[in-house]
N, C-alpha and C. Protein backbone atom coordinates (compact mmCIF):
# COMPACT_ATOMS: atom_id res chain seq x y z
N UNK A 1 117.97 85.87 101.71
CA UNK A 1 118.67 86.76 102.61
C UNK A 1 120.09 86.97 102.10
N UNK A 2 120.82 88.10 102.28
CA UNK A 2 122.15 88.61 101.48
C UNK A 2 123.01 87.74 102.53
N UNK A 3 123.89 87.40 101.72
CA UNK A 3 125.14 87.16 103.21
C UNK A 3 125.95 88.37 102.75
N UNK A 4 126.26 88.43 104.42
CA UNK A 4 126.99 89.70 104.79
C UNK A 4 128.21 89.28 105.54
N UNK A 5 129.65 89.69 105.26
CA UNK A 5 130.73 89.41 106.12
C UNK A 5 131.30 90.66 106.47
N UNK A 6 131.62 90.50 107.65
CA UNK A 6 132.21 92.08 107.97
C UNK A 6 133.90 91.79 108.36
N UNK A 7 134.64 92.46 108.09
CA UNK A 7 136.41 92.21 108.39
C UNK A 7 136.31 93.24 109.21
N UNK A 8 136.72 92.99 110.84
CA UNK A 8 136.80 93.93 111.78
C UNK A 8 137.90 93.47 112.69
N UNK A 9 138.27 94.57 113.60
CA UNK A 9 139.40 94.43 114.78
C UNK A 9 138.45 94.51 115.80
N UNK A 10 139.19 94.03 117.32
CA UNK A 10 138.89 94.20 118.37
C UNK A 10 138.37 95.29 119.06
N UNK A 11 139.44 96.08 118.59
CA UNK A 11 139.40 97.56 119.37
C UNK A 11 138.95 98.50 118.23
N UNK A 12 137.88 98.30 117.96
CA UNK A 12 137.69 99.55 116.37
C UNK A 12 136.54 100.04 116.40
N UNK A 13 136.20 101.22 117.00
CA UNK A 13 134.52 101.75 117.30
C UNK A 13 133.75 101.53 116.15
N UNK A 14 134.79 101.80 114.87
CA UNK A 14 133.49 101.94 113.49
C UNK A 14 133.27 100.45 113.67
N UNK A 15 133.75 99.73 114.16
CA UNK A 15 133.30 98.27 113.82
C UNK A 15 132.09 97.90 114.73
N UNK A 16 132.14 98.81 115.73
CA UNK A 16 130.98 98.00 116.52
C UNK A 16 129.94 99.04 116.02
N UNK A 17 130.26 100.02 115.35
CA UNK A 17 129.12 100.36 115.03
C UNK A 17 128.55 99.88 113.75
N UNK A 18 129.24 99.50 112.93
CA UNK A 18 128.65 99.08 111.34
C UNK A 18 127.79 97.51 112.15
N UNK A 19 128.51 97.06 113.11
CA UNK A 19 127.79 95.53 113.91
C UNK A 19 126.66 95.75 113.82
N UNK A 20 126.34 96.94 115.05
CA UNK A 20 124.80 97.42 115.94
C UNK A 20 123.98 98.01 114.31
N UNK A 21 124.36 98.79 113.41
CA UNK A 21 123.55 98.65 112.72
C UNK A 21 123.10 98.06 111.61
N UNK A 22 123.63 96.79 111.91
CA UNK A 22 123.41 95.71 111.10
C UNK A 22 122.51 94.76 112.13
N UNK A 23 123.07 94.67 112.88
CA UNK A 23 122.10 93.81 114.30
C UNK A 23 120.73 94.62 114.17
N UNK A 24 120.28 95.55 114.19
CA UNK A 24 119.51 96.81 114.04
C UNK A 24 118.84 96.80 113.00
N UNK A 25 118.87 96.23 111.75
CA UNK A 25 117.91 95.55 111.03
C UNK A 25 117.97 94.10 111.04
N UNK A 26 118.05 93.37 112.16
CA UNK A 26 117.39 92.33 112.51
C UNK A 26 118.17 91.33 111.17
N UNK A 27 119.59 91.61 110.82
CA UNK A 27 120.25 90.78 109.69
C UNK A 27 121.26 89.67 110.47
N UNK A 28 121.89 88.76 110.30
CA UNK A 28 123.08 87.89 110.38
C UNK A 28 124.40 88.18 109.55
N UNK A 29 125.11 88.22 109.84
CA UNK A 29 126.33 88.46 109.22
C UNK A 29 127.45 87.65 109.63
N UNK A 30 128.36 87.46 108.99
CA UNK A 30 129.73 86.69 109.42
C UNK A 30 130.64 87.80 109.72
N UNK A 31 131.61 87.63 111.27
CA UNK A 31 132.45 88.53 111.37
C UNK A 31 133.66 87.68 111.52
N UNK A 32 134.85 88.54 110.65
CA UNK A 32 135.83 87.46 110.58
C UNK A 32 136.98 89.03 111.33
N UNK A 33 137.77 88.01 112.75
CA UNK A 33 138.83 89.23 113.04
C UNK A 33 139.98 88.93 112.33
N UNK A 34 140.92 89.94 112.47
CA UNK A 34 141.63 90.49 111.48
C UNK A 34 142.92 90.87 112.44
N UNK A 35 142.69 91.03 113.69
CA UNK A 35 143.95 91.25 114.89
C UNK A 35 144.79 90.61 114.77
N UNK A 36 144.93 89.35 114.81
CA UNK A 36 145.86 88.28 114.45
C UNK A 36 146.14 87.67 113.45
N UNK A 37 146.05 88.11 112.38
CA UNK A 37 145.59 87.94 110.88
C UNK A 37 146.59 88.37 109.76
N UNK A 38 148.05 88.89 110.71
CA UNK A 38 148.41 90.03 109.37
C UNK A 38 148.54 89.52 107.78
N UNK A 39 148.50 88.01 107.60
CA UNK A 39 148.37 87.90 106.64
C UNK A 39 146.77 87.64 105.44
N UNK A 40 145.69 87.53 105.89
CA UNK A 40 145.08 87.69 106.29
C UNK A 40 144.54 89.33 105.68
N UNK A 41 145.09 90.43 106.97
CA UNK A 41 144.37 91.71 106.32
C UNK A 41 145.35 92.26 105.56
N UNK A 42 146.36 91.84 104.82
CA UNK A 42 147.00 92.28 103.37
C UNK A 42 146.90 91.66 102.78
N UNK A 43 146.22 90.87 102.43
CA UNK A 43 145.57 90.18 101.78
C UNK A 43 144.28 91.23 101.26
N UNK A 44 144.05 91.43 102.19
CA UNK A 44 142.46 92.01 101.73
C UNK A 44 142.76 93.40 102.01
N UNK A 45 143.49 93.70 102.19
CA UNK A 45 143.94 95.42 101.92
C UNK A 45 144.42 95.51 100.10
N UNK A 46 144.76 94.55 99.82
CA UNK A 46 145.26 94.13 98.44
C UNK A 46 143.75 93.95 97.37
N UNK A 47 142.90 93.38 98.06
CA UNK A 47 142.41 92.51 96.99
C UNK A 47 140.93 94.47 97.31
N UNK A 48 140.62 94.86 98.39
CA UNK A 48 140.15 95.86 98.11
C UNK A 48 140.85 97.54 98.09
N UNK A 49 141.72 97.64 98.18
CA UNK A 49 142.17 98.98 98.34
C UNK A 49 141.75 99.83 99.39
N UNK A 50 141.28 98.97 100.33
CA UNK A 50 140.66 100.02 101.61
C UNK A 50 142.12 99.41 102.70
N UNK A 51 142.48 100.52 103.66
CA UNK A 51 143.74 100.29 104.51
C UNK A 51 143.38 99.91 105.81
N UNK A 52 141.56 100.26 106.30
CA UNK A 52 141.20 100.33 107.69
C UNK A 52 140.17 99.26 107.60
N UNK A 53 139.65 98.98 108.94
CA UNK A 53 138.60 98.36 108.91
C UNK A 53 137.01 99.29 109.56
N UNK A 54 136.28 98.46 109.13
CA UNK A 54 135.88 97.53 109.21
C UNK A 54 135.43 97.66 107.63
N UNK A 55 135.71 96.24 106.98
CA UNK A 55 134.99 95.89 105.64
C UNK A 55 134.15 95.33 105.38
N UNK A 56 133.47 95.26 104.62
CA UNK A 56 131.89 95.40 104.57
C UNK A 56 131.51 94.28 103.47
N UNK A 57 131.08 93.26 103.34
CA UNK A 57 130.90 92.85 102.21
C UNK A 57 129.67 92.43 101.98
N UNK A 58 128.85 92.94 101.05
CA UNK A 58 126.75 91.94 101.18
C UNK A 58 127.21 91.38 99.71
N UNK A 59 126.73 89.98 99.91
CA UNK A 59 126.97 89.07 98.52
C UNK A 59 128.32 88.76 97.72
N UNK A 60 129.36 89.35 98.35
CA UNK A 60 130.81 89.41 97.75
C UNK A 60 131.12 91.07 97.29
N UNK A 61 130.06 91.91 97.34
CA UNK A 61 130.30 93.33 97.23
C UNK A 61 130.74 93.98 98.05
N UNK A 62 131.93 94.73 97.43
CA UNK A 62 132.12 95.47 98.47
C UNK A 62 131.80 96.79 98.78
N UNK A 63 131.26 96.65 99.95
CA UNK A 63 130.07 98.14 99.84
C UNK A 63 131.07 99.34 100.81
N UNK A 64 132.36 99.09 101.53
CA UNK A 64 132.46 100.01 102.21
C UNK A 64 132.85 99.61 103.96
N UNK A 65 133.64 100.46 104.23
CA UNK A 65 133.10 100.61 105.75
C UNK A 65 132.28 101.43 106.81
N UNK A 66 131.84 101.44 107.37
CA UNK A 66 130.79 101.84 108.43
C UNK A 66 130.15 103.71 107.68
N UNK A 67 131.34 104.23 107.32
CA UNK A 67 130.64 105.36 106.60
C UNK A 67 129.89 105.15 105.48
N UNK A 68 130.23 104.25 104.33
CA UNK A 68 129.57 103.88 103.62
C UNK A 68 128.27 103.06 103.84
N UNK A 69 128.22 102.19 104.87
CA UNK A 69 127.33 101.57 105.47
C UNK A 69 126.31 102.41 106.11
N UNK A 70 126.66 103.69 106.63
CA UNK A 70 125.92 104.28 107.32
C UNK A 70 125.01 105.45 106.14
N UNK A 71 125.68 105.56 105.19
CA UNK A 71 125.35 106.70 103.99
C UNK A 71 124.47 106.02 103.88
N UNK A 72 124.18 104.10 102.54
CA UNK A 72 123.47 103.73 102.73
C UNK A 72 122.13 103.61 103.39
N UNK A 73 122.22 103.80 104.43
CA UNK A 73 121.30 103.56 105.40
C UNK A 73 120.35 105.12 105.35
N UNK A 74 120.84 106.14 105.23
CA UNK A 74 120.36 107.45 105.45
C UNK A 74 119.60 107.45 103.89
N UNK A 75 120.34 106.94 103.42
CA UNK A 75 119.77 107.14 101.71
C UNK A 75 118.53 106.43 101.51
N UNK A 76 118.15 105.69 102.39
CA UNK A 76 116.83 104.61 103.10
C UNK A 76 117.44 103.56 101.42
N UNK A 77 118.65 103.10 101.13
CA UNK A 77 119.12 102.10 99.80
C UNK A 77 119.52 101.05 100.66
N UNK A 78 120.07 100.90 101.98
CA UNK A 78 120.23 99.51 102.58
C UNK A 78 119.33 98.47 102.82
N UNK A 79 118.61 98.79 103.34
CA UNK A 79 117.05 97.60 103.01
C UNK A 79 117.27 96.58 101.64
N UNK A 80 117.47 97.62 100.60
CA UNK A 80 117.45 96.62 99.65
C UNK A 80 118.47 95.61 98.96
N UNK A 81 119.62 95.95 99.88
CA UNK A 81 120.94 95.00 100.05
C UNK A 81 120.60 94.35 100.57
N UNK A 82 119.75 94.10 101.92
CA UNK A 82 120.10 93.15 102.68
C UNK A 82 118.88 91.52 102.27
N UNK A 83 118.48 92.10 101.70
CA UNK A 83 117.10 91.53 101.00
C UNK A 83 117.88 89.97 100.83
């Protein structure tokens, strides 16, 4: 099974949605918040070049947030990440 960590905020719709469709193929993931974190998410605004959340990671890859996650998914190519 892939491990999956997601970097999300409290208040962040794409985040609950990249969640539900990850919950939605029946996967586990680690969610680490990021609200109280500022060091923390510049850190990882640094180490990926993305400024928003939610971040996406299967196996240490970084695949994206929730749009990318969701492209994936339409492309019927997520299945085989999560493997």
């Amino acid at each position: 099974m892939a491990q999956i960590t997601i970097y999300s905020k409290t208040y962040c719709p794409y985040c609950v949605r990249a969640k539900k469709l990850l919950e939605s193929k029946g996967v586990s993931f680690e969610e680490i918040m990021v609200d109280d974190k500022p060091e923390l998410f510049t850190e990882l605004k640094k180490k990926s070049g993305m400024m928003t959340v939610p971040q996406i990671y299967i196996n240490d890859q970084l695949i994206g947030g929730y749009t990318e996650l969701a492209a994936l998914e339409e492309k019927n190519q997520l299945d085989r990440l999560l493997v």
